[in-house]
ModelCIF file with pLDDT and N, C-alpha, C, O atoms, coordinates in Angstrom:
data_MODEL
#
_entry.id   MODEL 
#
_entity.id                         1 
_entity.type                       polymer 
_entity.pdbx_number_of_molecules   1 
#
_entity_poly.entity_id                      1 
_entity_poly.type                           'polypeptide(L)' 
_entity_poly.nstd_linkage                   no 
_entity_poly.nstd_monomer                   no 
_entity_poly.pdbx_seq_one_letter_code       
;(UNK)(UNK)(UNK)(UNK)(UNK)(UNK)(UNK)(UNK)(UNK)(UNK)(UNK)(UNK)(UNK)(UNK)(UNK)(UNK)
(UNK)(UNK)(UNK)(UNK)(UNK)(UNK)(UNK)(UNK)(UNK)(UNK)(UNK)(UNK)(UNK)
;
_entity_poly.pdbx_seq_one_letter_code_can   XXXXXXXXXXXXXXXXXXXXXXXXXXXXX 
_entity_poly.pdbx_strand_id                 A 
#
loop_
_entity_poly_seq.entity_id 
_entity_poly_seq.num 
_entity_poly_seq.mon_id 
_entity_poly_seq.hetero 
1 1  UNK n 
1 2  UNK n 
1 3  UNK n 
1 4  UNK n 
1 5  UNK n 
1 6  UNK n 
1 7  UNK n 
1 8  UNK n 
1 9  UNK n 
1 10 UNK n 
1 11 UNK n 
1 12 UNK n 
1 13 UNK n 
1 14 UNK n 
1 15 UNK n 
1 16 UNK n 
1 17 UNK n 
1 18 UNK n 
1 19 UNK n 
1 20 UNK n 
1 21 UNK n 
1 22 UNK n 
1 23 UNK n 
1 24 UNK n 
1 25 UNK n 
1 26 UNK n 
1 27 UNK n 
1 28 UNK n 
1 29 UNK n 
#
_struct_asym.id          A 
_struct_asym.entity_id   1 
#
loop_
_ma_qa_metric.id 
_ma_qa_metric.mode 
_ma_qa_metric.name 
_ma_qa_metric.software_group_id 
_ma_qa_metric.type 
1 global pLDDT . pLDDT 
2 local  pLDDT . pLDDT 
#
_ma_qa_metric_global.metric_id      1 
_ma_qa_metric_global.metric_value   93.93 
_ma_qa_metric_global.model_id       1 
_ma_qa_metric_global.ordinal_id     1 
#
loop_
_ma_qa_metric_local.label_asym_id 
_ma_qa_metric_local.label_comp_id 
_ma_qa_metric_local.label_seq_id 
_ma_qa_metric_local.metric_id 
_ma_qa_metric_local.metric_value 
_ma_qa_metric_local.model_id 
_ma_qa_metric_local.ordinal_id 
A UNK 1  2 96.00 1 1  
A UNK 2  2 97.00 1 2  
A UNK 3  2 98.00 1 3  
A UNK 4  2 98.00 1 4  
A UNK 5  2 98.00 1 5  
A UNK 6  2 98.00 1 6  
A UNK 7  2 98.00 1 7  
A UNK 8  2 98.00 1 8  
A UNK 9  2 98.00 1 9  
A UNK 10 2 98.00 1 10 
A UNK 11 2 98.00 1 11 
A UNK 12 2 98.00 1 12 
A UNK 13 2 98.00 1 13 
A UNK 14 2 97.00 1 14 
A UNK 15 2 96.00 1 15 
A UNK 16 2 95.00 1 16 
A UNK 17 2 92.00 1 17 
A UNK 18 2 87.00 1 18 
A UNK 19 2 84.00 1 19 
A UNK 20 2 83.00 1 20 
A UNK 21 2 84.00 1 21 
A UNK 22 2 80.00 1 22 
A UNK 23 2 85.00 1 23 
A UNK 24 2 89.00 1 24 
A UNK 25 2 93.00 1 25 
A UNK 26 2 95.00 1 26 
A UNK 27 2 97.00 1 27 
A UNK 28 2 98.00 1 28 
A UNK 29 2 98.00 1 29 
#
loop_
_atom_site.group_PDB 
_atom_site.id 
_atom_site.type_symbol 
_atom_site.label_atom_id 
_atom_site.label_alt_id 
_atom_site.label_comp_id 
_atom_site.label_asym_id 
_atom_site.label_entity_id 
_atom_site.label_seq_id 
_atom_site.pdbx_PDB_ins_code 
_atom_site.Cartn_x 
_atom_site.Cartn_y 
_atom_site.Cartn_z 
_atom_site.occupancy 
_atom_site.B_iso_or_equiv 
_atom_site.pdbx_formal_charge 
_atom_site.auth_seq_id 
_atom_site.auth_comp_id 
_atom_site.auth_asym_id 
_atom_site.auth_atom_id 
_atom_site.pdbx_PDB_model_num 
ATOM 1   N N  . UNK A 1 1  ? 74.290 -13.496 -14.703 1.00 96.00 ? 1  UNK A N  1 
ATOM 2   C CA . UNK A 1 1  ? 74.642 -14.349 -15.824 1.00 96.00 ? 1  UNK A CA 1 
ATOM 3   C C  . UNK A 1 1  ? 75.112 -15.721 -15.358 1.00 96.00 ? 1  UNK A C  1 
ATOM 4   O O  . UNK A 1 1  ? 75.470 -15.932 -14.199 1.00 96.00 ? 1  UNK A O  1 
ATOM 5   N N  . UNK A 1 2  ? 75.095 -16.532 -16.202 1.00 97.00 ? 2  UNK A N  1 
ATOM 6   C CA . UNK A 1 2  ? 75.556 -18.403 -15.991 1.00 97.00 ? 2  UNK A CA 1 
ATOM 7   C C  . UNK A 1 2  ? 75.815 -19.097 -17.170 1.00 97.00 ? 2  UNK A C  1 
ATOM 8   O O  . UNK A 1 2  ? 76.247 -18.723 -18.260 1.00 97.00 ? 2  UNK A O  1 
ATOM 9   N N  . UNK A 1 3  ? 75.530 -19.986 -16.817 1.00 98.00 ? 3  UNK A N  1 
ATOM 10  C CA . UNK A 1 3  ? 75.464 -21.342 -17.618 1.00 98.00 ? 3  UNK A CA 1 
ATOM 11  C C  . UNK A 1 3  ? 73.808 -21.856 -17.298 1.00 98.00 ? 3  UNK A C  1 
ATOM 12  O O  . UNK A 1 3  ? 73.318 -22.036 -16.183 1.00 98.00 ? 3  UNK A O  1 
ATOM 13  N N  . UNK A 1 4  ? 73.278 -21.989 -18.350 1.00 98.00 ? 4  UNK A N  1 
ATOM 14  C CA . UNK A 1 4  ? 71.906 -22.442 -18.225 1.00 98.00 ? 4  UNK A CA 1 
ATOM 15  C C  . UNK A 1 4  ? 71.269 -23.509 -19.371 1.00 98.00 ? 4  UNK A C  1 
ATOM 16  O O  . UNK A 1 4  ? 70.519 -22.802 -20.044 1.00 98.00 ? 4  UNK A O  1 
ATOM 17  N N  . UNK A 1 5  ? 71.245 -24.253 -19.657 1.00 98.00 ? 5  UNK A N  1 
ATOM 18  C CA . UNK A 1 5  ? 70.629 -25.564 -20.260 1.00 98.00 ? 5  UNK A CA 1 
ATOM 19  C C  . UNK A 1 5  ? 69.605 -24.747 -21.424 1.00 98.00 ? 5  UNK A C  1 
ATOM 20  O O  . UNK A 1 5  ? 69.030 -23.711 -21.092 1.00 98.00 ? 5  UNK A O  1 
ATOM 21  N N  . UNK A 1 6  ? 69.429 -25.392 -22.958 1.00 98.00 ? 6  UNK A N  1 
ATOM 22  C CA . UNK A 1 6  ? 68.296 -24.865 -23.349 1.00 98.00 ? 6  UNK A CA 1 
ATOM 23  C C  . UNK A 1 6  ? 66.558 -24.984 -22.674 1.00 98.00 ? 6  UNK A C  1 
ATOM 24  O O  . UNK A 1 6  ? 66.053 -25.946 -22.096 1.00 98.00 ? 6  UNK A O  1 
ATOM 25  N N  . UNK A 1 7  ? 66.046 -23.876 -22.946 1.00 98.00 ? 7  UNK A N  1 
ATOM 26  C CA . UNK A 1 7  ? 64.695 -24.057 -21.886 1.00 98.00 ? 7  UNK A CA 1 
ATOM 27  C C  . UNK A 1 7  ? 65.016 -23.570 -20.478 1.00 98.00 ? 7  UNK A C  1 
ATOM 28  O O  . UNK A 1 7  ? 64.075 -23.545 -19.684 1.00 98.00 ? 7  UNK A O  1 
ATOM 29  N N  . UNK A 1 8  ? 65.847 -23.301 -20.191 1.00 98.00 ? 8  UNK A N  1 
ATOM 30  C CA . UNK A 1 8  ? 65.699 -22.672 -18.665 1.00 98.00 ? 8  UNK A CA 1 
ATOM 31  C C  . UNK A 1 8  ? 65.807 -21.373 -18.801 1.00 98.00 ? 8  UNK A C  1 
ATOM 32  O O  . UNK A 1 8  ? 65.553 -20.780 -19.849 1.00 98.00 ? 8  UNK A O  1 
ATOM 33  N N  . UNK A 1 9  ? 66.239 -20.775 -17.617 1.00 98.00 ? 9  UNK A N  1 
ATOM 34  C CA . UNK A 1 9  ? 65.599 -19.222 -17.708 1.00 98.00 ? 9  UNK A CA 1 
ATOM 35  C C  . UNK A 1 9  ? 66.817 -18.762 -16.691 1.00 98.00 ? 9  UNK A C  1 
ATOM 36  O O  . UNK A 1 9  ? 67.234 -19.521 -15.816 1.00 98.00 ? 9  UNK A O  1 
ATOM 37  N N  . UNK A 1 10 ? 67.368 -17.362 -16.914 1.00 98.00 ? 10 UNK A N  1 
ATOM 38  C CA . UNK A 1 10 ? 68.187 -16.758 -15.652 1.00 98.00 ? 10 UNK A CA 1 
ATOM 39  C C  . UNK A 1 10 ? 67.213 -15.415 -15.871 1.00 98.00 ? 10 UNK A C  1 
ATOM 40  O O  . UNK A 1 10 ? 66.308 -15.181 -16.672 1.00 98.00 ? 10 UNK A O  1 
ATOM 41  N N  . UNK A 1 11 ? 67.802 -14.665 -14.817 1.00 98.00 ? 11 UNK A N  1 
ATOM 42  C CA . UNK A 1 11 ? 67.374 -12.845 -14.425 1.00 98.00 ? 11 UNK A CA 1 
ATOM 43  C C  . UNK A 1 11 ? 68.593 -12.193 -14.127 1.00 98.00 ? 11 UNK A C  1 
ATOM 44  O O  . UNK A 1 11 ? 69.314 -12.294 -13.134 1.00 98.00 ? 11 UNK A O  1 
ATOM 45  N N  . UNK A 1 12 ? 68.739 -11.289 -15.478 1.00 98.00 ? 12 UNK A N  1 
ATOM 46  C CA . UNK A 1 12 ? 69.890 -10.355 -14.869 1.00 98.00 ? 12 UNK A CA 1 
ATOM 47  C C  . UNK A 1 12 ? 69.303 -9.161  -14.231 1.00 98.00 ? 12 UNK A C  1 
ATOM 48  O O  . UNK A 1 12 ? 68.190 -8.670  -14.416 1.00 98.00 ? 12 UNK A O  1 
ATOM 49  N N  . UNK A 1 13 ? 70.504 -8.686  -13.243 1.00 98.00 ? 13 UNK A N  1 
ATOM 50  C CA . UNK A 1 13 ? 69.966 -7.602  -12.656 1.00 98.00 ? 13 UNK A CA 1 
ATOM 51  C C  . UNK A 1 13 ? 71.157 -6.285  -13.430 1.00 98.00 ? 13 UNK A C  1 
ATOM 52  O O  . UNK A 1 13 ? 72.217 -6.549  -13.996 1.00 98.00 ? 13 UNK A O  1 
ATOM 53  N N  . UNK A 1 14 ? 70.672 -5.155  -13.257 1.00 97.00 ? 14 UNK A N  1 
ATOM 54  C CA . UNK A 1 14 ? 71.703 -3.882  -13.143 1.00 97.00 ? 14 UNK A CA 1 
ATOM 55  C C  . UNK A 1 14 ? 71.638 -2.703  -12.249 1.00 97.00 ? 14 UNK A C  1 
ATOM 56  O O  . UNK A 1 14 ? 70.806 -1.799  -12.321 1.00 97.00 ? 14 UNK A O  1 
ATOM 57  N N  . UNK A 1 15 ? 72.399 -2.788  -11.581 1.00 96.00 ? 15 UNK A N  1 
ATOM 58  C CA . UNK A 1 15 ? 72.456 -1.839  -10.564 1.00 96.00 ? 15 UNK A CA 1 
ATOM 59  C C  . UNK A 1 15 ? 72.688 -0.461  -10.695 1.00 96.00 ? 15 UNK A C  1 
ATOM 60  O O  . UNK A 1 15 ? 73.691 -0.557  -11.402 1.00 96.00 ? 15 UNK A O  1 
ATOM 61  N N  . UNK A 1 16 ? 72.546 0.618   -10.570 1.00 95.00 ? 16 UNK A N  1 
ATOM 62  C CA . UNK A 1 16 ? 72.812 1.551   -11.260 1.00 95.00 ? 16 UNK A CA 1 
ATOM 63  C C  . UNK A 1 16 ? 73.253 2.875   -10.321 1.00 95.00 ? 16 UNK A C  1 
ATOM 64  O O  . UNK A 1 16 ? 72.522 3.347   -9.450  1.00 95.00 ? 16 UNK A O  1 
ATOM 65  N N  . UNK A 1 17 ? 74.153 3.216   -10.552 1.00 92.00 ? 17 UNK A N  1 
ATOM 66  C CA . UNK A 1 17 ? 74.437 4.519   -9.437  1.00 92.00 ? 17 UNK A CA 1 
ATOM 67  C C  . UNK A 1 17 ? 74.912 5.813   -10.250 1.00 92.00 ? 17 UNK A C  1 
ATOM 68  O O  . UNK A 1 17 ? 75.297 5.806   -11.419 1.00 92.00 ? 17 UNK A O  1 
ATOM 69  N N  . UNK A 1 18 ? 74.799 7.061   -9.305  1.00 87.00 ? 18 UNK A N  1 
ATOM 70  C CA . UNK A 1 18 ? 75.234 8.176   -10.289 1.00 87.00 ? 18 UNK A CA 1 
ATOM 71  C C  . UNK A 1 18 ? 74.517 9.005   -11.288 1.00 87.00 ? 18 UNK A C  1 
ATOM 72  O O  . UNK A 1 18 ? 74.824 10.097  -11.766 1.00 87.00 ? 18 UNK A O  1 
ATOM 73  N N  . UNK A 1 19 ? 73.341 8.127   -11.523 1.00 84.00 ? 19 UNK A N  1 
ATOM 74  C CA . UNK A 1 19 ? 72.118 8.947   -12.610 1.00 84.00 ? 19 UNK A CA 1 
ATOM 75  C C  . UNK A 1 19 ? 71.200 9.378   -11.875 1.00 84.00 ? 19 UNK A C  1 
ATOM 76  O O  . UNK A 1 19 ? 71.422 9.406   -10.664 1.00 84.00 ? 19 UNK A O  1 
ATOM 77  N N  . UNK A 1 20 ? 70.171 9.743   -12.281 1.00 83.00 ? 20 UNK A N  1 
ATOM 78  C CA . UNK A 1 20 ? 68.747 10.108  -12.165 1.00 83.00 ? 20 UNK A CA 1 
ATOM 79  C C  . UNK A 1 20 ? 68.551 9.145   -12.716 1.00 83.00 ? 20 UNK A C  1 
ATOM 80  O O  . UNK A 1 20 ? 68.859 9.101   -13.907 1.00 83.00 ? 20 UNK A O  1 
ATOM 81  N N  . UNK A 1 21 ? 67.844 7.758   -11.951 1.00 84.00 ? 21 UNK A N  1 
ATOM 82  C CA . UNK A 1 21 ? 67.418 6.872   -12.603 1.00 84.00 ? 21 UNK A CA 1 
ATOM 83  C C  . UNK A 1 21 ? 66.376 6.593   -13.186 1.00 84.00 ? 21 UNK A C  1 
ATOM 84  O O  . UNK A 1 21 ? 66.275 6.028   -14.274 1.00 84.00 ? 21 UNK A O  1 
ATOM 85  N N  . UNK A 1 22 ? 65.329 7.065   -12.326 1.00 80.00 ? 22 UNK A N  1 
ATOM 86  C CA . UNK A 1 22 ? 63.477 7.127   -12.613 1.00 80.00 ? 22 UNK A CA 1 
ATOM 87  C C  . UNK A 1 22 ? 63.442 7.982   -14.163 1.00 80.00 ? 22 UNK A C  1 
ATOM 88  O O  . UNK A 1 22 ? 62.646 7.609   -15.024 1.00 80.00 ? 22 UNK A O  1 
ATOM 89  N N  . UNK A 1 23 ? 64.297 9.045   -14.389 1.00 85.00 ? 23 UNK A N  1 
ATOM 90  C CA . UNK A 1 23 ? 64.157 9.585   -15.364 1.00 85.00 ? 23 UNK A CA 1 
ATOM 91  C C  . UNK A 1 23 ? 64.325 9.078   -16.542 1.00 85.00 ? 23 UNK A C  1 
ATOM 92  O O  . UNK A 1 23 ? 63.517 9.351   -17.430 1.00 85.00 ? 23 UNK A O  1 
ATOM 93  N N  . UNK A 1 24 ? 65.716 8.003   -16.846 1.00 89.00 ? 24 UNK A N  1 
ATOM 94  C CA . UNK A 1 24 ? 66.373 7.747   -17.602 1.00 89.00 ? 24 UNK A CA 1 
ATOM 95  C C  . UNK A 1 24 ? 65.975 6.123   -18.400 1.00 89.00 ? 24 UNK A C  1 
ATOM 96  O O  . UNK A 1 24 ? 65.562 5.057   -17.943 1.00 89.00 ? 24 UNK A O  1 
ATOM 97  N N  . UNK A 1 25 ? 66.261 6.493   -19.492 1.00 93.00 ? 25 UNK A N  1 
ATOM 98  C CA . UNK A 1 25 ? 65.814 5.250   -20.330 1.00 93.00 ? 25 UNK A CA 1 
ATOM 99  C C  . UNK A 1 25 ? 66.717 4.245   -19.897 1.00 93.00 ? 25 UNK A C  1 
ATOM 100 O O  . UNK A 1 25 ? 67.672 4.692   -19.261 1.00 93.00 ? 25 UNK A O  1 
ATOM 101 N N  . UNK A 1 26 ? 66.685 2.827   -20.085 1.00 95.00 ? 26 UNK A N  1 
ATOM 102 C CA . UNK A 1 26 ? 67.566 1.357   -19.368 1.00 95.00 ? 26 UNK A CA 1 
ATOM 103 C C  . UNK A 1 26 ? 67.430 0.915   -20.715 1.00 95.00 ? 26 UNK A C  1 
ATOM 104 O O  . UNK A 1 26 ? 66.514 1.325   -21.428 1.00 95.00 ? 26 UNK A O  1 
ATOM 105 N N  . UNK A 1 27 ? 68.452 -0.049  -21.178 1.00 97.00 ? 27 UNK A N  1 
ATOM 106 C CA . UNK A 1 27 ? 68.518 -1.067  -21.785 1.00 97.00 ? 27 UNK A CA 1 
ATOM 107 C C  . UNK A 1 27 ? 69.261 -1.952  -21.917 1.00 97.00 ? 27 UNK A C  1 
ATOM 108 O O  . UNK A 1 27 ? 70.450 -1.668  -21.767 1.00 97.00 ? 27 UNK A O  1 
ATOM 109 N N  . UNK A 1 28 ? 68.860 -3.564  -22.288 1.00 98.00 ? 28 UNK A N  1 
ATOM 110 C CA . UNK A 1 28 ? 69.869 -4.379  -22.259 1.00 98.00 ? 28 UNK A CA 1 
ATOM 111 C C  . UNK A 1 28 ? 70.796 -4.823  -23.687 1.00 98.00 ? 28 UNK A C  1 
ATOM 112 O O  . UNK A 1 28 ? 69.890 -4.949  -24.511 1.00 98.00 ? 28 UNK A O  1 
ATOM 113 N N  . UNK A 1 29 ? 71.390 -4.962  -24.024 1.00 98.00 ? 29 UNK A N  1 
ATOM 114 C CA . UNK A 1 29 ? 72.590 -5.196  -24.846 1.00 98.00 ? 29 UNK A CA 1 
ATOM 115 C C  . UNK A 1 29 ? 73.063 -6.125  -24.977 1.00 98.00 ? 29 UNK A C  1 
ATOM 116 O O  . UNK A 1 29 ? 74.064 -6.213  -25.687 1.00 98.00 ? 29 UNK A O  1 
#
């Protein structure tokens, strides 16, 4: 996350530990 100008672009990431990940549905919020 940031500060980003209209028109620009970021990439969040999420790291994830503790699940079965391949299995499990992701989403962002």
């Amino acid at each position: 996350g940031g500060l980003v100008q209209p028109g620009g672009f970021l990439r969040l990431s999420c790291a994830a530990s503790g699940i079965f990940f391949s299995r499990n549905y992701m989403g962002w919020y």
